[in-house]
N, C-alpha and C. Protein backbone atom coordinates (compact mmCIF):
# COMPACT_ATOMS: atom_id res chain seq x y z
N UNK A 1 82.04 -22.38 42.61
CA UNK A 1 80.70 -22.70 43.07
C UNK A 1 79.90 -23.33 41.94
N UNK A 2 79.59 -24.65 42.48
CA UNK A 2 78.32 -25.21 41.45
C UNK A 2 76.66 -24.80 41.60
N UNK A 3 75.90 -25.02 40.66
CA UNK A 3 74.52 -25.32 41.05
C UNK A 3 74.43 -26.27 40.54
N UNK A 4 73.35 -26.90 41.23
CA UNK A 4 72.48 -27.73 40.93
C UNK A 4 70.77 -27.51 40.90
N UNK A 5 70.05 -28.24 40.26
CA UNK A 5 68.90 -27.79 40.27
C UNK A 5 68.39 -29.10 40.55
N UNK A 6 67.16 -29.25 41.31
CA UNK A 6 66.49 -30.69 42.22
C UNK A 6 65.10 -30.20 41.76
N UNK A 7 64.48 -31.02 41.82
CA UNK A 7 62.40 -31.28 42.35
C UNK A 7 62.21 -30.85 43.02
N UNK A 8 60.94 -29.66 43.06
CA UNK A 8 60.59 -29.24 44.20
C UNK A 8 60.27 -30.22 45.84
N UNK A 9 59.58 -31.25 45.17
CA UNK A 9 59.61 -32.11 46.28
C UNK A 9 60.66 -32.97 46.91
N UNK A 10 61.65 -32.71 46.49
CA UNK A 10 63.09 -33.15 47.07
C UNK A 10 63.47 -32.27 47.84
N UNK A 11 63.10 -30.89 47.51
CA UNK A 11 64.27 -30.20 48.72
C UNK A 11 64.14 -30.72 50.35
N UNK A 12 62.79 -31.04 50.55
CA UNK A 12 62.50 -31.29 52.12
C UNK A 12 63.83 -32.55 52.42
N UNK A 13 63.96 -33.91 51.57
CA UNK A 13 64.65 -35.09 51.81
C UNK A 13 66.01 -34.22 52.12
N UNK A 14 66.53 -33.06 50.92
CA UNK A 14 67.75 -32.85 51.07
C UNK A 14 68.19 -32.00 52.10
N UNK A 15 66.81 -30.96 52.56
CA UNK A 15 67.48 -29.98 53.92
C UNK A 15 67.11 -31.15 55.12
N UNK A 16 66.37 -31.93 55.47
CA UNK A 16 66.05 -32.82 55.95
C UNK A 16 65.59 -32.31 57.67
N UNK A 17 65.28 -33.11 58.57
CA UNK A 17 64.69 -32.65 59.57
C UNK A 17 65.29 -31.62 60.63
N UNK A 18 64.85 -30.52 60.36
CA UNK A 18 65.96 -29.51 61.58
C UNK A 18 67.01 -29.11 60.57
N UNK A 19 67.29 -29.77 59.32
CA UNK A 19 68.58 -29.32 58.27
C UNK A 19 69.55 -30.33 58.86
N UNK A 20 69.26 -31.11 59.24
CA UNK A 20 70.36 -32.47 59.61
C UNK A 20 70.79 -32.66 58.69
N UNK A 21 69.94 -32.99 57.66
CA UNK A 21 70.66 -33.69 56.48
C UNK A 21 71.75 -32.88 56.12
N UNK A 22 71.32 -31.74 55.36
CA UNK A 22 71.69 -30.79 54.71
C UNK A 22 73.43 -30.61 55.58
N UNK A 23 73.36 -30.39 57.51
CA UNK A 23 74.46 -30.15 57.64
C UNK A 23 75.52 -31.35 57.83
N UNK A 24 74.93 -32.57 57.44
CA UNK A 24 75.89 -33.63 57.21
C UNK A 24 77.00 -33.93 56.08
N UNK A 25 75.48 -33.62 55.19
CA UNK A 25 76.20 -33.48 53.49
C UNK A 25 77.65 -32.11 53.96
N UNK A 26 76.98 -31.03 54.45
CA UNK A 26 78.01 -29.99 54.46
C UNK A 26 79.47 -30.64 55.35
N UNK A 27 78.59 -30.98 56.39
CA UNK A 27 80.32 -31.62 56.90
C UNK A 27 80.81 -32.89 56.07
N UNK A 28 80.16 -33.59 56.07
CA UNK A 28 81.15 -34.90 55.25
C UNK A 28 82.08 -34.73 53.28
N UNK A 29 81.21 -33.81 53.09
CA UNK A 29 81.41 -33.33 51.86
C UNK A 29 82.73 -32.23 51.48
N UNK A 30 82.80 -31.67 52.75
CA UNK A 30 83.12 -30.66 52.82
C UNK A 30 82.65 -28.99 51.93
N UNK A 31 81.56 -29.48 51.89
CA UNK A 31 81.10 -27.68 50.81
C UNK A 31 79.63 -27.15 51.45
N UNK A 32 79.27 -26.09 51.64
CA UNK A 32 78.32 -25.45 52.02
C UNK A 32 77.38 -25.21 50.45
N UNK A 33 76.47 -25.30 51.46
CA UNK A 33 75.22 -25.42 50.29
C UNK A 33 74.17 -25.03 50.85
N UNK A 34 73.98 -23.57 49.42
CA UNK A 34 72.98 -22.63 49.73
C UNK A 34 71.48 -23.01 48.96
N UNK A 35 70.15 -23.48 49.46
CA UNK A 35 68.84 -24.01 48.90
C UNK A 35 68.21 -22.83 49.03
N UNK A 36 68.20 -22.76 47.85
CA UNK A 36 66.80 -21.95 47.12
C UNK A 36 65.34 -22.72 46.90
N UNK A 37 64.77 -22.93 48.12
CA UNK A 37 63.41 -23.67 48.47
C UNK A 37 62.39 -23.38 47.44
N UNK A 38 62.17 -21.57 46.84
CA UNK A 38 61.18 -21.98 46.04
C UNK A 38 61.60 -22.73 44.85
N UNK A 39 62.85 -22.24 44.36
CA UNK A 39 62.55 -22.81 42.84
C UNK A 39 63.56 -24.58 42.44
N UNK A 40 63.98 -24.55 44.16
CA UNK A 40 64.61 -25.96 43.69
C UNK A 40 66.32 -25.91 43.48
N UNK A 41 67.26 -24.84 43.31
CA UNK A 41 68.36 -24.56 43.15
C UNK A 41 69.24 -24.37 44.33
N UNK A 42 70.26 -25.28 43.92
CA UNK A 42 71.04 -25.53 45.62
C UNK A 42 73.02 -25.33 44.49
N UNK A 43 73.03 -24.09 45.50
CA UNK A 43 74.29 -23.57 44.78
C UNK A 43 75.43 -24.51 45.81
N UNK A 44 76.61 -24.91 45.47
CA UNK A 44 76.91 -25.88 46.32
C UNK A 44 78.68 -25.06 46.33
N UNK A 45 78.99 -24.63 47.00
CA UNK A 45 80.66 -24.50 47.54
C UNK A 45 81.80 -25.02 48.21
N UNK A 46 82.37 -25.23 47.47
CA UNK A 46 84.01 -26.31 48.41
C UNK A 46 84.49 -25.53 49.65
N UNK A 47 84.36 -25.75 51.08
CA UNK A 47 84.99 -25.45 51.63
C UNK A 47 86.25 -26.11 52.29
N UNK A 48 86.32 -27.07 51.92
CA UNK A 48 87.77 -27.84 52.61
C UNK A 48 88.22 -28.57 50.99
N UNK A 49 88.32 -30.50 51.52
CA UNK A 49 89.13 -30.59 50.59
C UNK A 49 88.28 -30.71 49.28
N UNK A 50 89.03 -30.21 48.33
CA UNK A 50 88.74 -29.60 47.09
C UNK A 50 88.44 -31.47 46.31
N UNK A 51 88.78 -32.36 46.59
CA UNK A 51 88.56 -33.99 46.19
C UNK A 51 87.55 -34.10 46.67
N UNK A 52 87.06 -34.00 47.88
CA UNK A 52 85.69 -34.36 48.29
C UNK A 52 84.54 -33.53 47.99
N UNK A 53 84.84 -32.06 47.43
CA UNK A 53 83.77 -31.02 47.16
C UNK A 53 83.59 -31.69 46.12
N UNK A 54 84.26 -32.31 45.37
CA UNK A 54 83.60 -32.50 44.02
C UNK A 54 82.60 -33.80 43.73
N UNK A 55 82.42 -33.69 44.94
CA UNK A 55 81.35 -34.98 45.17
C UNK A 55 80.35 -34.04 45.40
N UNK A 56 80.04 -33.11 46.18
CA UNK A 56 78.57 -32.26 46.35
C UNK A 56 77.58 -32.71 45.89
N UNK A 57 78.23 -31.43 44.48
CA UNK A 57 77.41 -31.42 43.51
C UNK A 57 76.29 -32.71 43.65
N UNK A 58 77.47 -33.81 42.89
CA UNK A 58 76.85 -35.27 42.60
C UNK A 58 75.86 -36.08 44.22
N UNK A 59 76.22 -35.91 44.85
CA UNK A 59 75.44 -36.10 46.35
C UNK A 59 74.22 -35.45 46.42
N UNK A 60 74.05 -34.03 45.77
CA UNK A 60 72.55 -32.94 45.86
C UNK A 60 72.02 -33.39 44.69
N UNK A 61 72.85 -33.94 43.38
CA UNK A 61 71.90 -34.92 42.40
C UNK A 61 71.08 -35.71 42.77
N UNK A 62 71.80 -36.75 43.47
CA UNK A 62 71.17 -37.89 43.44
C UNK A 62 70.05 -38.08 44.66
N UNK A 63 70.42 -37.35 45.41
CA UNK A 63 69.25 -37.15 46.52
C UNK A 63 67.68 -36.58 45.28
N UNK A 64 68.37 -35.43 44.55
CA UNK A 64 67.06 -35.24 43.68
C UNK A 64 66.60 -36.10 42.79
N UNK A 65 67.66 -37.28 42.49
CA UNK A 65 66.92 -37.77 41.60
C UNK A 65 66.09 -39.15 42.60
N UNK A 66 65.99 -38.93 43.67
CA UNK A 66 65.24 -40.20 44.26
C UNK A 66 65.94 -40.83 45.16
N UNK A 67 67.55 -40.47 45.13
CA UNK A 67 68.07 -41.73 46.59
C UNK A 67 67.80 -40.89 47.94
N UNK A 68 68.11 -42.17 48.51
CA UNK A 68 67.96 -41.59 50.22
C UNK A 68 69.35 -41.02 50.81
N UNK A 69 69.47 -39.74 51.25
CA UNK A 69 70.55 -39.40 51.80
C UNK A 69 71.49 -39.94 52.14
N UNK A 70 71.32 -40.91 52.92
CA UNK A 70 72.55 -42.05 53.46
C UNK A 70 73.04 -42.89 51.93
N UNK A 71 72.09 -43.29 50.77
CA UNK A 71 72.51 -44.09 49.63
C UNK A 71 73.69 -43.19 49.13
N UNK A 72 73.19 -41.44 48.85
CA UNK A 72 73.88 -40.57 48.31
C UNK A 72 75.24 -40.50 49.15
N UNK A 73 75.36 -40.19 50.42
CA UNK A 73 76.66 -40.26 50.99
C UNK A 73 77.53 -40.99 50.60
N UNK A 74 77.21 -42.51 50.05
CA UNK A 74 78.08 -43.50 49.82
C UNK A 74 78.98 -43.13 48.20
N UNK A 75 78.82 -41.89 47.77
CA UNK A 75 79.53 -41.47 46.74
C UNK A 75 80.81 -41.11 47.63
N UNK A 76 81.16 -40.70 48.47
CA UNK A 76 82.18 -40.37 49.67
C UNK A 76 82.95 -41.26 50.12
N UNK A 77 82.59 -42.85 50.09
CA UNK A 77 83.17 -44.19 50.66
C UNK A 77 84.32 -44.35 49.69
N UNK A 78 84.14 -43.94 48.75
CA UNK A 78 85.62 -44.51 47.84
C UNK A 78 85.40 -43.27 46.57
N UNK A 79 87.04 -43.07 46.10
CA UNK A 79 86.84 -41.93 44.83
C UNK A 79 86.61 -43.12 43.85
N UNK A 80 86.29 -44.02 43.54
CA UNK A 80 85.48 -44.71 42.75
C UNK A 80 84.20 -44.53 42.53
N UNK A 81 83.41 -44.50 43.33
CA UNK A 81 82.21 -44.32 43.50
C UNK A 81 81.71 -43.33 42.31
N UNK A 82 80.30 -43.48 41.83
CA UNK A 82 80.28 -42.68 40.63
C UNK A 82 78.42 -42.87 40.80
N UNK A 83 77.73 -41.62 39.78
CA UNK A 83 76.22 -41.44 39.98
C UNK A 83 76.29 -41.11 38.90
N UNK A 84 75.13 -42.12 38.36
CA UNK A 84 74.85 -41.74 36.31
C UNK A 84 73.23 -42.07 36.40
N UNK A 85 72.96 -41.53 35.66
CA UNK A 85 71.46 -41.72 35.09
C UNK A 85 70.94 -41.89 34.04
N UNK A 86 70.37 -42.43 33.61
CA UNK A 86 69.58 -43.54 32.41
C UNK A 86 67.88 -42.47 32.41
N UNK A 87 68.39 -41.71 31.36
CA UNK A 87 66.90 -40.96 31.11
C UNK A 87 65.62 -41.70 30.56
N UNK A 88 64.56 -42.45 31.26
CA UNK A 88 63.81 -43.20 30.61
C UNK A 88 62.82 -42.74 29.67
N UNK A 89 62.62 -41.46 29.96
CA UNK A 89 61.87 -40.56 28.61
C UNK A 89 62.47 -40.33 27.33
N UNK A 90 63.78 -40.35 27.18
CA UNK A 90 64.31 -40.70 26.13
C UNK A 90 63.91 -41.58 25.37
N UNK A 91 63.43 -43.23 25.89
CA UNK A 91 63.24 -44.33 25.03
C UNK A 91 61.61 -44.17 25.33
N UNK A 92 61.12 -43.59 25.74
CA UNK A 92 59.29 -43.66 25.72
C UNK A 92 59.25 -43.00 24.29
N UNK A 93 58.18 -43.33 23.64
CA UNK A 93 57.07 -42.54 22.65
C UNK A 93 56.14 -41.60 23.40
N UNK A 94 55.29 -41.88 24.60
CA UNK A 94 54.56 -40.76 24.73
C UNK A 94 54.42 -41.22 26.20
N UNK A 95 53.46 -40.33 26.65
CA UNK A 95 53.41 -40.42 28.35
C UNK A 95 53.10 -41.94 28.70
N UNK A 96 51.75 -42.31 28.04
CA UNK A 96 51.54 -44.45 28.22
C UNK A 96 52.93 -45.22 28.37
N UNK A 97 53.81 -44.91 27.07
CA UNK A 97 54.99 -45.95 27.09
C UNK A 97 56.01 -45.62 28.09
N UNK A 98 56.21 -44.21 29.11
CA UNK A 98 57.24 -43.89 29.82
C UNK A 98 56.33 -44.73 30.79
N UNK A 99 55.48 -44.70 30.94
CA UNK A 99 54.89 -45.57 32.56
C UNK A 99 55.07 -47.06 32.51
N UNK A 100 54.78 -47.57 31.03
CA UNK A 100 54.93 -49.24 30.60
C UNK A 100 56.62 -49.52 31.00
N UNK A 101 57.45 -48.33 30.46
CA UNK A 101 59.15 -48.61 30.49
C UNK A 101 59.36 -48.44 32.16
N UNK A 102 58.98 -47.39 32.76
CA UNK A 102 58.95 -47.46 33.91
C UNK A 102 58.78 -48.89 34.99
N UNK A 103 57.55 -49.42 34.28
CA UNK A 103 56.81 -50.88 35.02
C UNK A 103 58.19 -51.71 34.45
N UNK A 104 58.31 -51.63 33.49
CA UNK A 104 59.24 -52.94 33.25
C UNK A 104 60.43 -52.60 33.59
N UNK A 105 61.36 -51.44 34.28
CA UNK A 105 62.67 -51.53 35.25
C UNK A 105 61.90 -51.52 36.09
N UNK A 106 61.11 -51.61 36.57
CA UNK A 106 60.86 -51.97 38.16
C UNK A 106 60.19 -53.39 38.53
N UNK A 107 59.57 -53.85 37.55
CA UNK A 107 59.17 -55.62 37.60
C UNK A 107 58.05 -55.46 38.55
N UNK A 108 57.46 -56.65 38.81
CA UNK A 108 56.37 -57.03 39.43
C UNK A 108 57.23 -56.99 41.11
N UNK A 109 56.26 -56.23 41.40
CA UNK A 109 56.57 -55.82 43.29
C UNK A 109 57.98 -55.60 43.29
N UNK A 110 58.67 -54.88 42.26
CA UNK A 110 60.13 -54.26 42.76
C UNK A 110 60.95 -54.93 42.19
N UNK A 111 60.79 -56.32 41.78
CA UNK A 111 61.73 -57.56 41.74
C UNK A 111 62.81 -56.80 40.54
N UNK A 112 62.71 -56.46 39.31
CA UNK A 112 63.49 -55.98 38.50
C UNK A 112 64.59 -55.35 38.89
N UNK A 113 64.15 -54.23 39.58
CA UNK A 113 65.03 -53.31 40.00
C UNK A 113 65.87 -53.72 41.32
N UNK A 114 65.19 -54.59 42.16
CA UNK A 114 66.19 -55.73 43.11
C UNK A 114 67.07 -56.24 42.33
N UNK A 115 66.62 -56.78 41.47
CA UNK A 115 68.00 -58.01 40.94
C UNK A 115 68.97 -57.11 40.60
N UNK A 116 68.62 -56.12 39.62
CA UNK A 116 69.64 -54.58 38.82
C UNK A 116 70.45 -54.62 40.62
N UNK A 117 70.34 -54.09 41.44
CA UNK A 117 70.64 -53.64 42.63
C UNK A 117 71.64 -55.26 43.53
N UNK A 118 70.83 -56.12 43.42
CA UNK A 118 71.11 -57.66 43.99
C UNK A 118 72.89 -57.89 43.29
N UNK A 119 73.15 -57.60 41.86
CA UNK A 119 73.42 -58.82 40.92
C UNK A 119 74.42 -57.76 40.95
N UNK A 120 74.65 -56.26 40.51
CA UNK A 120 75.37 -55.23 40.19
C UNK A 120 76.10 -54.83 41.62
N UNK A 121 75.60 -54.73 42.86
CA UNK A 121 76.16 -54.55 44.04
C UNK A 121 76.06 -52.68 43.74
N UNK A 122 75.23 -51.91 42.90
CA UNK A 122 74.93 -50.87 42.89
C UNK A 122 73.79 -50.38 43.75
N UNK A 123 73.63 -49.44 44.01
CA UNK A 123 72.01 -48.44 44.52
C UNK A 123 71.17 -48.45 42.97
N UNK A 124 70.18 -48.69 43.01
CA UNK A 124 68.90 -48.34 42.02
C UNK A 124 67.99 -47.45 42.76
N UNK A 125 67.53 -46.43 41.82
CA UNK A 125 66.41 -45.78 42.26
C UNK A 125 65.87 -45.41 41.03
N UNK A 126 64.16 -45.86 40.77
CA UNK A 126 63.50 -45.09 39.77
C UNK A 126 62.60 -44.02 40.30
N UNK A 127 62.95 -42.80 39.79
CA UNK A 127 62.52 -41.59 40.25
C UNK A 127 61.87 -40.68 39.11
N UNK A 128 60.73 -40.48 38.85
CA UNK A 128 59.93 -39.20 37.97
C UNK A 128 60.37 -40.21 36.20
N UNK A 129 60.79 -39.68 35.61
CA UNK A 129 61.38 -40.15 34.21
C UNK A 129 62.73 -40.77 34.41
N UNK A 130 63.46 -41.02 35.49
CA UNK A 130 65.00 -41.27 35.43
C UNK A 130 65.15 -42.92 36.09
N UNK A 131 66.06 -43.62 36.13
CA UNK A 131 66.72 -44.15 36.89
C UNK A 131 68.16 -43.82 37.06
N UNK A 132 68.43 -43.70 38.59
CA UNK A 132 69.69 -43.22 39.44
C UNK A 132 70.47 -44.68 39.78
N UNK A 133 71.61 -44.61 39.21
CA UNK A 133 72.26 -45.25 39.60
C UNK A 133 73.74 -44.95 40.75
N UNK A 134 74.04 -45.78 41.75
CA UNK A 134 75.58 -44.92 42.31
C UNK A 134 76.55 -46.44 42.85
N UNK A 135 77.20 -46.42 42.26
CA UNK A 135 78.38 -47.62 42.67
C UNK A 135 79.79 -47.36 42.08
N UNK A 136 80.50 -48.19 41.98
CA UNK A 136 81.91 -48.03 40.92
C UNK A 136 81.52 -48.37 39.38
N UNK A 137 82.49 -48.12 38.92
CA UNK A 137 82.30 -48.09 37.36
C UNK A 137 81.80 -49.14 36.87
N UNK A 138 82.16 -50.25 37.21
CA UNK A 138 81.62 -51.71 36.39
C UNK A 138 80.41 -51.95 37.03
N UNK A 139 80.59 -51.13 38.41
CA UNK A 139 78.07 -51.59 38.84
C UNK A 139 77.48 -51.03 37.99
N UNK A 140 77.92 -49.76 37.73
CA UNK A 140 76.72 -48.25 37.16
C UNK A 140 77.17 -48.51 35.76
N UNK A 141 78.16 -49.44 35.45
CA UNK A 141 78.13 -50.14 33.36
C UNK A 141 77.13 -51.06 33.90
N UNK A 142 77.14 -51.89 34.23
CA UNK A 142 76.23 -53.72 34.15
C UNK A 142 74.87 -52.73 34.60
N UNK A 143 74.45 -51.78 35.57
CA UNK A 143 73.08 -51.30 35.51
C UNK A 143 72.55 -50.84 34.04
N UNK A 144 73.80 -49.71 33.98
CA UNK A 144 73.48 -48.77 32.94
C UNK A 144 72.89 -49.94 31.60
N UNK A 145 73.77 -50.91 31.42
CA UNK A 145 73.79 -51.87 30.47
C UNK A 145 72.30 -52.44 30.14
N UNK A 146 72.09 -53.22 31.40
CA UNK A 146 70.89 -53.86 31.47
C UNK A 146 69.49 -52.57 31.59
N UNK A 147 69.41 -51.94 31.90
CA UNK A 147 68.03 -50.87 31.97
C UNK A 147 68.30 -50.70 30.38
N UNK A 148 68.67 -50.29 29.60
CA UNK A 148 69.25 -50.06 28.07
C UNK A 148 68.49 -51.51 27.96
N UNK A 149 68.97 -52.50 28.24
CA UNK A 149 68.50 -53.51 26.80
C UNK A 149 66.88 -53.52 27.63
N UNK A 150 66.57 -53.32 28.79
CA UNK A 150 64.89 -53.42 29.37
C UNK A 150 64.42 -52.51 28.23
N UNK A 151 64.71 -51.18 27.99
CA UNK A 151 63.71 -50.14 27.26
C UNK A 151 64.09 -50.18 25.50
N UNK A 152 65.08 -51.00 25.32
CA UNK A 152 65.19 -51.50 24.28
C UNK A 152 64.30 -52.82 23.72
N UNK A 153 63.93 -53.63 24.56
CA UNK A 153 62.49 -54.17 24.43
C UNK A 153 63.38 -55.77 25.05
N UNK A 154 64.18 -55.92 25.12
CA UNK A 154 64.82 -57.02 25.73
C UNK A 154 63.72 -57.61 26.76
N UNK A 155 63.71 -59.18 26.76
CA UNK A 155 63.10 -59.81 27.64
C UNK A 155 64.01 -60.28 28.91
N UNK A 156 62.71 -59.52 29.89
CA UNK A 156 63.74 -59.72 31.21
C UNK A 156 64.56 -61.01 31.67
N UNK A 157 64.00 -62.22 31.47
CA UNK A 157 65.38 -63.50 31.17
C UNK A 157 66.55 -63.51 30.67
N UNK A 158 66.71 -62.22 29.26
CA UNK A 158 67.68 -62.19 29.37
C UNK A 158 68.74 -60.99 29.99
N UNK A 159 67.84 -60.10 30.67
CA UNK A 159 68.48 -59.28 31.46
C UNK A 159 69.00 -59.96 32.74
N UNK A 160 68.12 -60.77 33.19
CA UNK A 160 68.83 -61.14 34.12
C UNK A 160 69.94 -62.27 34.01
N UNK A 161 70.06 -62.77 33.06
CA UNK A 161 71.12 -63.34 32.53
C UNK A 161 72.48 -62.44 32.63
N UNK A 162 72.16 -62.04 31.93
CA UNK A 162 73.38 -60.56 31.73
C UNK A 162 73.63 -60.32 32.86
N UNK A 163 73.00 -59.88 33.79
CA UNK A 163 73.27 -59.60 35.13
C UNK A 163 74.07 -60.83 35.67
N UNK A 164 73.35 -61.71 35.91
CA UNK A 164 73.94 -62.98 36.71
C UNK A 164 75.47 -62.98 36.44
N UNK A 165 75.98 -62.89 35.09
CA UNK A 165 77.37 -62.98 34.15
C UNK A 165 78.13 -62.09 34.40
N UNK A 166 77.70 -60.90 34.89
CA UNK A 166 78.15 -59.83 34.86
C UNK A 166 78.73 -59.73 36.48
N UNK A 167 77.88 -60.33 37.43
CA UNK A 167 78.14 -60.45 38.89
C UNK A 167 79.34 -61.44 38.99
N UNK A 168 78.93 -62.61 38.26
CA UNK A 168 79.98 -63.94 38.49
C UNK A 168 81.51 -63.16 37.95
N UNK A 169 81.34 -62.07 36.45
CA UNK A 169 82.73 -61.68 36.38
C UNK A 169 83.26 -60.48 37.32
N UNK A 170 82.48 -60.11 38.12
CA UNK A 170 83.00 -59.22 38.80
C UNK A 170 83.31 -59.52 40.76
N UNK A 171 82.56 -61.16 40.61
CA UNK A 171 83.02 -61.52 41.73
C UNK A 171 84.39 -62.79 41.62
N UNK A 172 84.49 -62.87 40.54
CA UNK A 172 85.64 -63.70 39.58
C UNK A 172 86.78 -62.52 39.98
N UNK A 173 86.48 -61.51 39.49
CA UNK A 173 87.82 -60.30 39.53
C UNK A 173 88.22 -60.12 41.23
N UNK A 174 86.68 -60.01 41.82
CA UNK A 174 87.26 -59.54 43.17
C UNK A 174 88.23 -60.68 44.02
N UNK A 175 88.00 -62.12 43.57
CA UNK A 175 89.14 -62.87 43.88
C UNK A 175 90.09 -63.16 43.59
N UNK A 176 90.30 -62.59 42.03
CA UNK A 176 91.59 -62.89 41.60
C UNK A 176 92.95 -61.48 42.51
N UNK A 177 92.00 -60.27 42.75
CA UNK A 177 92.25 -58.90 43.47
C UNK A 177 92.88 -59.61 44.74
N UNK A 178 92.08 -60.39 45.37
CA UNK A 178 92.39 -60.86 47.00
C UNK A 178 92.73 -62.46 47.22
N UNK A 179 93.20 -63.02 46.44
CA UNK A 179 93.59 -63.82 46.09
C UNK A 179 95.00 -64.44 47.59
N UNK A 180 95.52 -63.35 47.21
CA UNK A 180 97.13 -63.82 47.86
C UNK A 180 97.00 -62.51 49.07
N UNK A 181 96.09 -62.70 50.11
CA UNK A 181 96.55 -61.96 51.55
C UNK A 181 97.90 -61.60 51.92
N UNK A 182 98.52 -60.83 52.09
CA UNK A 182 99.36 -60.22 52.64
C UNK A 182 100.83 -60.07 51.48
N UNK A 183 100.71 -60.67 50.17
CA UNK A 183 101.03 -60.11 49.27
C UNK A 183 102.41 -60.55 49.27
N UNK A 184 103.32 -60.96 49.93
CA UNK A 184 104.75 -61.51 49.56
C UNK A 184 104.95 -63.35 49.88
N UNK A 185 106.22 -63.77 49.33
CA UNK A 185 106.23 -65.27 49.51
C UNK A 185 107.11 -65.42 51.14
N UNK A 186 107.10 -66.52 51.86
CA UNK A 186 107.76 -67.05 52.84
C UNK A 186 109.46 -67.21 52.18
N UNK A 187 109.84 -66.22 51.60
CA UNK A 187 111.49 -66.74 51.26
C UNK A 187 112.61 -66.19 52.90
């Protein structure tokens, strides 16, 4: 049995209306999960397969750290799938600069954190001090990558550069992957 610990104001997203949510995660996940409403602690248990429990956990994360239930499920679509987070209070000096670092992964009306999301083919979410990331390994590197050089003081031109490069090599790979349909020659 894991815990996890969430935001008080998350538990409502994660037991969700009637506990829908909550008994989706339990069936698709396969683990029961016990919420402790006042203080935020959701103990999480494998009941079937022991590969998919070990997604829970990471599914009752990321709902706390800001995604929407259905974003979080998509840790379940493939054992690739992966949820990391980029602590943005780490690179602040004081409460002013976590809100300035904040503004600048999220850009003017969202746009920042679109392109991060657009260019990476990952989920973005900026939530409290964090950004949540959830895709395969090379989305949640090229996010992880680019939010790093934003709070490192990088100018967003060239983040989105990076990005753009980073999409073209990973939509470069996905054709060289699917290249040859059905995989043998006409001999």
């Amino acid at each position: 049995m894991q815990h996890v610990k969430i935001p008080q104001d998350r538990i409502g997203v994660l037991i969700g209306e009637g506990g829908e949510t909550m008994r989706e995660i339990e069936a698709e996940a396969e683990v029961r999960l016990d919420i402790d409403s006042e203080n935020g602690s959701v103990a999480i248990e494998t009941v079937g397969d022991p590969v998919r429990g070990l997604k829970g956990p990471e599914i009752v994360r990321a709902i706390g750290r800001g995604f929407a239930p259905e974003d979080a499920l998509t840790l379940l679509d493939d054992e690739m799938m992966m949820f990391d987070v980029v602590d943005i209070d780490a690179a602040a000096r004081n409460k002013n600069d976590l809100q300035r670092q904040k503004g600048r992964l999220i850009g003017e009306n969202g746009r920042t954190r679109e392109l991060m999301e657009e260019l990476s083919g990952a989920s973005v979410v900026i939530y409290g001090s964090t950004l949540g990331i959830i895709g395969t390994p090379e989305e949640v590197d090229a996010v992880r990558t680019a939010a790093e050089m934003i709070l490192d003081g990088a100018p967003h031109g060239t983040v989105y550069s990076f990005l753009e490069e980073k999409h073209n090599e990973m939509k470069h790979q996905g054709l060289e992957y699917h290249r040859f349909p059905g995989g043998t020659s006409d001999t």
